[in-house]
Protein backbone atom coordinates (compact mmCIF):
# COMPACT_ATOMS: atom_id res chain seq x y z
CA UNK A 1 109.28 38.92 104.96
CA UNK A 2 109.53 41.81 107.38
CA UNK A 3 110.32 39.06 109.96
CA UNK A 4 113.05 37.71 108.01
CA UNK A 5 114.79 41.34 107.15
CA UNK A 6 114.43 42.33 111.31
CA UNK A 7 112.00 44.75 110.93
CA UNK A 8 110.60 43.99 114.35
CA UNK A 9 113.81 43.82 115.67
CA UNK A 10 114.53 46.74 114.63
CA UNK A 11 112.46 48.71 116.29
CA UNK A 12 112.79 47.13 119.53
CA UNK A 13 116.85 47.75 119.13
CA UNK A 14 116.37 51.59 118.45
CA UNK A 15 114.25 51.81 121.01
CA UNK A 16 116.35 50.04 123.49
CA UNK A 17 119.15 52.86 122.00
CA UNK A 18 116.93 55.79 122.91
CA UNK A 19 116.59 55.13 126.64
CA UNK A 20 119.87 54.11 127.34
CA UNK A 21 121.32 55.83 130.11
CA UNK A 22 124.79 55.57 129.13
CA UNK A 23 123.99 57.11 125.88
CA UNK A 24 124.92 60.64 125.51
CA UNK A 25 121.92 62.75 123.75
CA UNK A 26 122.58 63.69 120.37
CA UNK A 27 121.00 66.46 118.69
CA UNK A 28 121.16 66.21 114.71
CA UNK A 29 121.50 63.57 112.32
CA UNK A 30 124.90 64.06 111.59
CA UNK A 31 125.76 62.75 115.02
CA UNK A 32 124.11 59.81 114.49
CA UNK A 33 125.94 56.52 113.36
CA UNK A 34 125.26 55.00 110.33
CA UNK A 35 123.87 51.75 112.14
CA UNK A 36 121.15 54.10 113.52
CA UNK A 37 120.41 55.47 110.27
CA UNK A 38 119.67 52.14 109.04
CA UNK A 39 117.88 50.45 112.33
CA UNK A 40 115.35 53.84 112.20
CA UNK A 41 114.47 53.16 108.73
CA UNK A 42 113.80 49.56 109.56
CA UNK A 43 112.02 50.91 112.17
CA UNK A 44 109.75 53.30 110.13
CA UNK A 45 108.78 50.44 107.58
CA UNK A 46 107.65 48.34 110.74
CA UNK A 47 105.32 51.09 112.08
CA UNK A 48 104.24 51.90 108.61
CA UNK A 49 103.08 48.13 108.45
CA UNK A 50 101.34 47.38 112.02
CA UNK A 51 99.39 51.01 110.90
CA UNK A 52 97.98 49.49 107.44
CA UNK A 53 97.78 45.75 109.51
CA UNK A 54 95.08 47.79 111.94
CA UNK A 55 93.66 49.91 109.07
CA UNK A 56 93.10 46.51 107.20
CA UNK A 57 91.56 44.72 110.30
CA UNK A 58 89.40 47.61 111.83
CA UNK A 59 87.90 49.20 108.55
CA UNK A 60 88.03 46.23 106.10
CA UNK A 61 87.60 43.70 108.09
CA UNK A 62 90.82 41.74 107.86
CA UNK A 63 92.36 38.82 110.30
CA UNK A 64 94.93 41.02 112.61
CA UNK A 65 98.21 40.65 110.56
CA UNK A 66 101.04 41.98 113.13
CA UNK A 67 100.47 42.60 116.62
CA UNK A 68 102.53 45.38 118.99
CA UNK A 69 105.02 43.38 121.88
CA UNK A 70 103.86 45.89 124.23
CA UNK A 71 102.01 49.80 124.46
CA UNK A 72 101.75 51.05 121.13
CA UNK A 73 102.70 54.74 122.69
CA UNK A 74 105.90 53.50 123.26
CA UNK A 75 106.62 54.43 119.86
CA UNK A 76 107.00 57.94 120.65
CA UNK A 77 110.40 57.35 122.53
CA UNK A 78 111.38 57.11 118.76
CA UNK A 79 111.45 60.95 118.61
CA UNK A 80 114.48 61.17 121.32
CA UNK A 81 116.38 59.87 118.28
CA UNK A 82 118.24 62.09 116.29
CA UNK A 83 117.30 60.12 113.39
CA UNK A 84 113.94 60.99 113.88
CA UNK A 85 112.00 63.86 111.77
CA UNK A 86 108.48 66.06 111.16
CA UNK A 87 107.01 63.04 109.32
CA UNK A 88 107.57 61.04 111.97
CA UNK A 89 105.34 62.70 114.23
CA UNK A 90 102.57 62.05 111.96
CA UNK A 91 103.88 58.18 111.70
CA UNK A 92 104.35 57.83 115.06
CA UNK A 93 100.52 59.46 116.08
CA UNK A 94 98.95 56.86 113.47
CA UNK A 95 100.78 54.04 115.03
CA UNK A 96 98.78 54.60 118.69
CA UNK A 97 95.58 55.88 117.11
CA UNK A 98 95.05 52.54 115.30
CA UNK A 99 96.39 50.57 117.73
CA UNK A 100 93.34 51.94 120.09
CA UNK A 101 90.84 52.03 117.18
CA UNK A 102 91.57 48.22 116.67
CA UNK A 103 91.01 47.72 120.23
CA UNK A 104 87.54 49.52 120.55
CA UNK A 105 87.09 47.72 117.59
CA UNK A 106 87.64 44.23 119.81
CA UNK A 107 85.92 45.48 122.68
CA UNK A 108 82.65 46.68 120.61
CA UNK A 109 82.83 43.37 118.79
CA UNK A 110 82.50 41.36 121.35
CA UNK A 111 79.10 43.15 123.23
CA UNK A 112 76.36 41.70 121.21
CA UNK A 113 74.93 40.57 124.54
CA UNK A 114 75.46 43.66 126.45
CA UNK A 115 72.92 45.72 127.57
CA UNK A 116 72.87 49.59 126.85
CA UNK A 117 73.99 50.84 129.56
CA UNK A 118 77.47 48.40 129.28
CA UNK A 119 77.21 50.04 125.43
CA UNK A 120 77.19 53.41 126.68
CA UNK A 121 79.88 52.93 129.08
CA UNK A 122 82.10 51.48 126.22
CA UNK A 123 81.17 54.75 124.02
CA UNK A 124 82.32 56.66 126.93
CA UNK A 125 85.62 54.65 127.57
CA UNK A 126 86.68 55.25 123.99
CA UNK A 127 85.60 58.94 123.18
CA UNK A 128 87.91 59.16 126.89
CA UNK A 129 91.20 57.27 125.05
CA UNK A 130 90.28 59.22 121.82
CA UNK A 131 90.32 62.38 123.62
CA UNK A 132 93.45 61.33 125.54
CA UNK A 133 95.59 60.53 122.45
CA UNK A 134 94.15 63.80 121.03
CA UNK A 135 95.72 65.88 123.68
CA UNK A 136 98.72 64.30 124.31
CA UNK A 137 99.79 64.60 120.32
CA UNK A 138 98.75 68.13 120.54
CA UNK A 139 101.29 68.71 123.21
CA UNK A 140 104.00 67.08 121.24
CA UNK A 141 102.95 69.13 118.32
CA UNK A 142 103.73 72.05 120.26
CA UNK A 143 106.39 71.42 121.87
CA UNK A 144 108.40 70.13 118.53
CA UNK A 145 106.75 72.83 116.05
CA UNK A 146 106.77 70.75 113.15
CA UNK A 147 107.49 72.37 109.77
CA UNK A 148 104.20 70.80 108.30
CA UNK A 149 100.98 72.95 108.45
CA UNK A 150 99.35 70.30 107.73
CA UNK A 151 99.58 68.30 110.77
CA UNK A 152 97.68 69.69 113.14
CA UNK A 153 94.34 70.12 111.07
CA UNK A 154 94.92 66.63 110.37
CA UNK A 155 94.67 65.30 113.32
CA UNK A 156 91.91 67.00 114.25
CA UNK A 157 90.16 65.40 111.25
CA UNK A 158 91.97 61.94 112.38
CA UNK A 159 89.92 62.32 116.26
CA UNK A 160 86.48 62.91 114.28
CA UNK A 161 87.36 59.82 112.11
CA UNK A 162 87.75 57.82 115.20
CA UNK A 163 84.79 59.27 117.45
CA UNK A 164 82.40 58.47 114.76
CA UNK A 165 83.70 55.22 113.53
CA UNK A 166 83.69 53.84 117.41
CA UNK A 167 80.35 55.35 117.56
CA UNK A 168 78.77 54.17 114.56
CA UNK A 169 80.24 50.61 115.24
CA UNK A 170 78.49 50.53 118.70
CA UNK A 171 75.07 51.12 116.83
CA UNK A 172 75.87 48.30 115.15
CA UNK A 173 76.83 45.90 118.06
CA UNK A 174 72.97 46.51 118.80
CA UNK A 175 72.37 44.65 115.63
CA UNK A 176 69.68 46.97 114.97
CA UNK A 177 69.76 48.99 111.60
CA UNK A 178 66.12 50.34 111.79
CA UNK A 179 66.69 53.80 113.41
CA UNK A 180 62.99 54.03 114.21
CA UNK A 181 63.11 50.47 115.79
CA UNK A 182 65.70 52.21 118.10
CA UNK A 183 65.93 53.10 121.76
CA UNK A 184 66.57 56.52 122.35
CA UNK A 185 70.08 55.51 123.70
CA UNK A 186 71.18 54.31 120.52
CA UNK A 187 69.83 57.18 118.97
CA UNK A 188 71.38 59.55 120.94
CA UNK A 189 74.95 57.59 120.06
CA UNK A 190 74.07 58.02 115.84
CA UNK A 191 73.27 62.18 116.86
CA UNK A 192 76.84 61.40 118.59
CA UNK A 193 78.30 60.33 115.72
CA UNK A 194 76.58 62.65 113.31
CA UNK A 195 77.98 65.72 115.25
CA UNK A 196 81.61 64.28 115.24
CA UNK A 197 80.86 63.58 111.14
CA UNK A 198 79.75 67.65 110.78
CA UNK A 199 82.87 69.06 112.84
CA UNK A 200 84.42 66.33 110.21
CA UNK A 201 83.44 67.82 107.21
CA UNK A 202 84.46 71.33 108.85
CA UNK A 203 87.72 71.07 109.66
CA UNK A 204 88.16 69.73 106.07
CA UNK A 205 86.98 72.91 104.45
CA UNK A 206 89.14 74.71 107.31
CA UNK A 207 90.77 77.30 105.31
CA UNK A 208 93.87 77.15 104.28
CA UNK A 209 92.63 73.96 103.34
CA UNK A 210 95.83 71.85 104.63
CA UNK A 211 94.38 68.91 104.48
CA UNK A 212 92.98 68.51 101.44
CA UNK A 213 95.72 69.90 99.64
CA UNK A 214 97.44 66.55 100.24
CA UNK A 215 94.93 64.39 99.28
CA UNK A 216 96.71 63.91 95.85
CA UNK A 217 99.19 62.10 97.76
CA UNK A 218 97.28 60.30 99.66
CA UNK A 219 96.09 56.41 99.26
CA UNK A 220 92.77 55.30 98.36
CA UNK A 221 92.04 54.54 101.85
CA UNK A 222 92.61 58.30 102.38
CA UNK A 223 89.82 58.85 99.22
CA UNK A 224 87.42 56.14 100.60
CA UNK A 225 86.79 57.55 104.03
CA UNK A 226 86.65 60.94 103.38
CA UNK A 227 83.58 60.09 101.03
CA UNK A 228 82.29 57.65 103.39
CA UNK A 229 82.01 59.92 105.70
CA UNK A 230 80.46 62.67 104.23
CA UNK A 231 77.73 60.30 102.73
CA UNK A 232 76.79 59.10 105.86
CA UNK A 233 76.76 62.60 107.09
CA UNK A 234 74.21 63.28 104.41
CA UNK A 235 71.93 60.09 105.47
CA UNK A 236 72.14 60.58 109.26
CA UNK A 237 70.82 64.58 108.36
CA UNK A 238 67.88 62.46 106.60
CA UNK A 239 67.45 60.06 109.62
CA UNK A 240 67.91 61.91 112.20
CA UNK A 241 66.93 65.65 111.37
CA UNK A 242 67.40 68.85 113.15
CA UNK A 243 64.03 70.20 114.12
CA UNK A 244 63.26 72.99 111.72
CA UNK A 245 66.44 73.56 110.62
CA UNK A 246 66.10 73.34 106.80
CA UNK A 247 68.95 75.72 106.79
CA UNK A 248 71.37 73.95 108.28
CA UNK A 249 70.26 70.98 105.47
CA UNK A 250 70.72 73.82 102.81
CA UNK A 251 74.36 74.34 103.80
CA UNK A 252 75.44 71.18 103.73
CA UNK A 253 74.49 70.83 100.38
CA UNK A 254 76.61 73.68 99.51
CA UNK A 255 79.86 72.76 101.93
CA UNK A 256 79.53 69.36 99.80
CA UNK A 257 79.79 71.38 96.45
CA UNK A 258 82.74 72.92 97.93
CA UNK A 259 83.96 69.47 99.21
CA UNK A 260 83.63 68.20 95.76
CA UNK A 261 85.10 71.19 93.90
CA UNK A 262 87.99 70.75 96.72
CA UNK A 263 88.36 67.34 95.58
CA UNK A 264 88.73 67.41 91.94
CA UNK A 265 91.46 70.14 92.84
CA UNK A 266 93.03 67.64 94.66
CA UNK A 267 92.84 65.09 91.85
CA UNK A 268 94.70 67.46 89.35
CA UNK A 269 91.48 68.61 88.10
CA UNK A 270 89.84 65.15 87.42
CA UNK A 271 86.84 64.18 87.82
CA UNK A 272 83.57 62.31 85.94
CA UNK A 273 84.29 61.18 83.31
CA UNK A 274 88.57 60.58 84.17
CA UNK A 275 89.80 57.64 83.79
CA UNK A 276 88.96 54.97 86.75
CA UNK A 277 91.21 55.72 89.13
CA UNK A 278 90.14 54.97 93.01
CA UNK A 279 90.18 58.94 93.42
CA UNK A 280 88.15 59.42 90.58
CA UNK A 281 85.30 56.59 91.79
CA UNK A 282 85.05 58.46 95.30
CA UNK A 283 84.36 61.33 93.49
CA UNK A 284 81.62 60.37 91.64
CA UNK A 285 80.14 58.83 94.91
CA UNK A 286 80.68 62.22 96.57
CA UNK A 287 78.78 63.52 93.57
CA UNK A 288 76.17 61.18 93.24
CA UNK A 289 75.28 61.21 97.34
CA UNK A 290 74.79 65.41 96.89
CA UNK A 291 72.30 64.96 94.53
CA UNK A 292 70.59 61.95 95.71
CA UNK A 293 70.62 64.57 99.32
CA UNK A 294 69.14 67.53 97.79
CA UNK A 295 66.73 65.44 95.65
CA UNK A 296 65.34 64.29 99.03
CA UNK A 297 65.29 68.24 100.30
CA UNK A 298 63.99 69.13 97.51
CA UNK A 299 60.64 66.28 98.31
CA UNK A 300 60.53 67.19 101.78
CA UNK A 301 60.19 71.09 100.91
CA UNK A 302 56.99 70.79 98.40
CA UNK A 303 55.53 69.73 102.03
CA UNK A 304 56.45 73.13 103.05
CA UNK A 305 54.48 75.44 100.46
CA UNK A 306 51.04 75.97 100.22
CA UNK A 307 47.65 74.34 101.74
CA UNK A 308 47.21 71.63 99.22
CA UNK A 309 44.25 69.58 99.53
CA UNK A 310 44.05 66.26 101.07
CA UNK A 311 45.00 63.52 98.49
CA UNK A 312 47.35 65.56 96.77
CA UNK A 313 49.64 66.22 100.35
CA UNK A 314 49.09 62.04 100.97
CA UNK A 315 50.66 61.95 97.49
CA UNK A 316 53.43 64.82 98.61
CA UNK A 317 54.33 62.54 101.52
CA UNK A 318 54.79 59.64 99.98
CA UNK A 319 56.88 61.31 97.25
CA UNK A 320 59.16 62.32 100.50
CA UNK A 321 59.58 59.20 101.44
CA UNK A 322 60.45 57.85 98.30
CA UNK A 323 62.91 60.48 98.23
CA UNK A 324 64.43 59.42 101.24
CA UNK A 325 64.68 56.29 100.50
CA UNK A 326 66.81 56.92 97.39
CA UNK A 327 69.57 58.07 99.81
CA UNK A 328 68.79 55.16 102.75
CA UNK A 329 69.22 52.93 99.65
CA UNK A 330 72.65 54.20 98.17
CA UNK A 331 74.90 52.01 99.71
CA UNK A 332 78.05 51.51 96.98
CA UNK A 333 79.64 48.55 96.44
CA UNK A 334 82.96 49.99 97.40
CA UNK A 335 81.46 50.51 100.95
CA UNK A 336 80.55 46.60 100.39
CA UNK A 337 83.02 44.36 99.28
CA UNK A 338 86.09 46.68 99.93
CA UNK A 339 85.54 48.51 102.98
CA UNK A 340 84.01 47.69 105.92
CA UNK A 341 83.26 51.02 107.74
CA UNK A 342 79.82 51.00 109.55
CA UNK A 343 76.18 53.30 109.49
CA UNK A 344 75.88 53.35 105.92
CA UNK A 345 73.28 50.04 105.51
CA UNK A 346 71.56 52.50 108.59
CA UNK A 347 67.76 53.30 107.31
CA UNK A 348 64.58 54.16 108.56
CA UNK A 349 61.21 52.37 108.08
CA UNK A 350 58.07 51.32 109.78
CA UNK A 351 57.04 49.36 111.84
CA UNK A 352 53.58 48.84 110.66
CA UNK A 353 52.61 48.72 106.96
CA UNK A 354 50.92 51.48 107.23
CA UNK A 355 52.96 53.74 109.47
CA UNK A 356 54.11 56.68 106.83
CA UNK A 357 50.28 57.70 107.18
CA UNK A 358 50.65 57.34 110.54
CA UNK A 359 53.33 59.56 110.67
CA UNK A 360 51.54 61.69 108.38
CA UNK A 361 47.89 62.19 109.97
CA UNK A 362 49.86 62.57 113.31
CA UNK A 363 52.12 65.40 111.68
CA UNK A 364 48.67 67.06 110.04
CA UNK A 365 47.43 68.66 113.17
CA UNK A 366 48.68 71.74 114.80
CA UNK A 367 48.30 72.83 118.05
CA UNK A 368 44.66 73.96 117.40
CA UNK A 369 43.46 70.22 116.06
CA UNK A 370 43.41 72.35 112.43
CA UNK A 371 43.74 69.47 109.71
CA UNK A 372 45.94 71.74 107.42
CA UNK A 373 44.14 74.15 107.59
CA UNK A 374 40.89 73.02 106.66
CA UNK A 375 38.67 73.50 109.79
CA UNK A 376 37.71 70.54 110.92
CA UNK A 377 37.87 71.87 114.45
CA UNK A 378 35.08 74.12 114.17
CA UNK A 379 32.65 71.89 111.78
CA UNK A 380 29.63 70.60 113.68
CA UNK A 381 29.45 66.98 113.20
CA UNK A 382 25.70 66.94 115.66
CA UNK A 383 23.22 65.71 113.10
């Protein structure tokens, strides 16, 4: 249908109209002719479409609907029109960043083969475009001063989104899922990804919170990433820990409280319990992944107190893992059969049947060979 209406067309006419040289620049709406008026709106409803044909295709896993004839950045020669306005900056920035996500998307696809350091050189060649589009629509943002505080946080949240999506979707070009089956290159891409997922989750709680104030606009696409990726936030912490930083574990606990409490604001107040709204299912997911998360803290820290005797830390450990694996295992069937984002079927296992007591006799002695602190060391085994 938008074929037979001219949509395309369209586009490709008011663009033709904006770099005319024999066209006088105009510099308000009202100088516009009603023909323009029309052909931009045509023109919008085309861009909106190629931006849900690449959402559809890079994050759910669709056949490629439309394709661009062309750069996808020539869209911005839109805004020399005086038909354009704010929301088209925002329109207009979506357009190119999909456009490249969908082709890091083919590029990443296609590199089953490739060895890492091809992979790596690929992760560098899109966090290089991401970063690119990134500064170029932070220009225009300045220059223009849009009337819209919400842009700019925004797309600072939209470059995180992309980082980590291109990052995560490398990972799994390796086809391996087992992060302790990994090589440290493709760990170092998830700690990559897990960074981008944390300045994510920041810039969301960014006060005034611009961003999520428009949630309740927003579509469920909008709903179903943001949870995403603050779930896989939470299992990436679990997979791929800080060193002794049960702190920085601790807070995001509490920034996902927040995140939640944010959220429900955003959903006029709804939340378990609402009716079963797309917004409302995210949120219980949010909900559900913070407790699943700080059940697994809350495992790992009985490690932490005491000098309990042998059998009972075996039993501790195990009752770790089996937290742990409570989060590894939450992968919801929205994340299945709707979406198609990648990292969250990520989990950590291994390799022997016996290697969690592997892991935990090697973890049991300190510096001094102490086996928690019962003095092995120093008892004299001579008979």
């Amino acid at each position: 249908m938008a074929f037979e209406v001219g949509l395309p067309e369209a586009y490709d006419v008011m663009s033709a109209h904006c770099v005319a040289k024999n066209t006088p620049r105009m510099d308000t709406i009202d100088d516009a002719s009603q023909d323009d008026v029309v052909l931009m709106r045509k023109a919008r409803t085309w861009l909106h479409l190629l931006v849900m044909g690449h959402i559809l295709h890079v994050d759910a896993g669709d056949l490629p609907a439309f394709r661009f004839r062309g750069a996808a950045r020539r869209s911005r020669i839109l805004l020399e029109s005086p038909c354009s306005n704010d929301m088209d900056l925002y329109l207009f920035s979506q357009v190119e960043l999909n456009a490249l996500r969908a082709n890091i998307y083919n590029s990443l696809s296609q590199c089953a083969d490739a060895d890492e350091d091809d992979i790596m050189e690929m992760v560098r060649d899109a966090k290089i475009d991401i970063e690119v589009w990134f500064n170029d629509w932070t220009r225009i943002y300045e220059q223009r001063r849009p009337h819209m505080p919400w842009l700019q946080p925004n797309l600072i949240v939209q470059r995180h989104w992309a980082d980590s999506m291109a990052l995560c979707r490398a990972v799994r070009a390796s086809g391996v899922e087992n992060v302790r089956a990994m090589s440290q290159t493709q760990k170092t891409i998830l700690l990559m990804a897990k960074a981008s997922l944390r300045q994510h989750l920041e810039v969301i709680l960014m006060e005034p919170r611009h961003y999520l104030y428009g949630l309740r606009f927003a579509m469920d696409f909008v709903w179903a990433k943001n949870a995403f990726c603050f779930l896989l936030l939470l299992k990436l912490s679990l997979l791929l820990p800080d060193d002794g930083d049960q702190q920085s574990n601790r807070d995001l606990v509490e920034k996902g409280r927040i995140l939640l409490g944010e959220l429900r604001n955003a959903n006029g107040g709804r939340g378990e319990g609402s009716k079963a709204s797309a917004s409302s299912l995210y949120l219980q997911l949010v909900q559900a992944s913070i407790e699943k998360y700080h059940h697994a803290l809350q495992k790992d820290g009985g490690l932490r107190t005491g000098e309990p005797s042998l059998p009972a830390t075996i039993q501790m450990e195990q009752s770790r893992v089996d937290g742990q694996t409570e989060l590894e295992s939450f992968v919801p069937e929205q994340f299945v059969f709707e979406w198609d984002f990648p990292g969250l079927t990520l989990f950590s296992s291994p390799l022997t049947e016996t290697g969690w007591l592997d892991d935990f006799l090697a973890g049991g002695l300190d510096s001094n060979d102490e086996f928690y602190g019962m003095g092995w060391a120093s008892v004299d085994f001579s008979f």
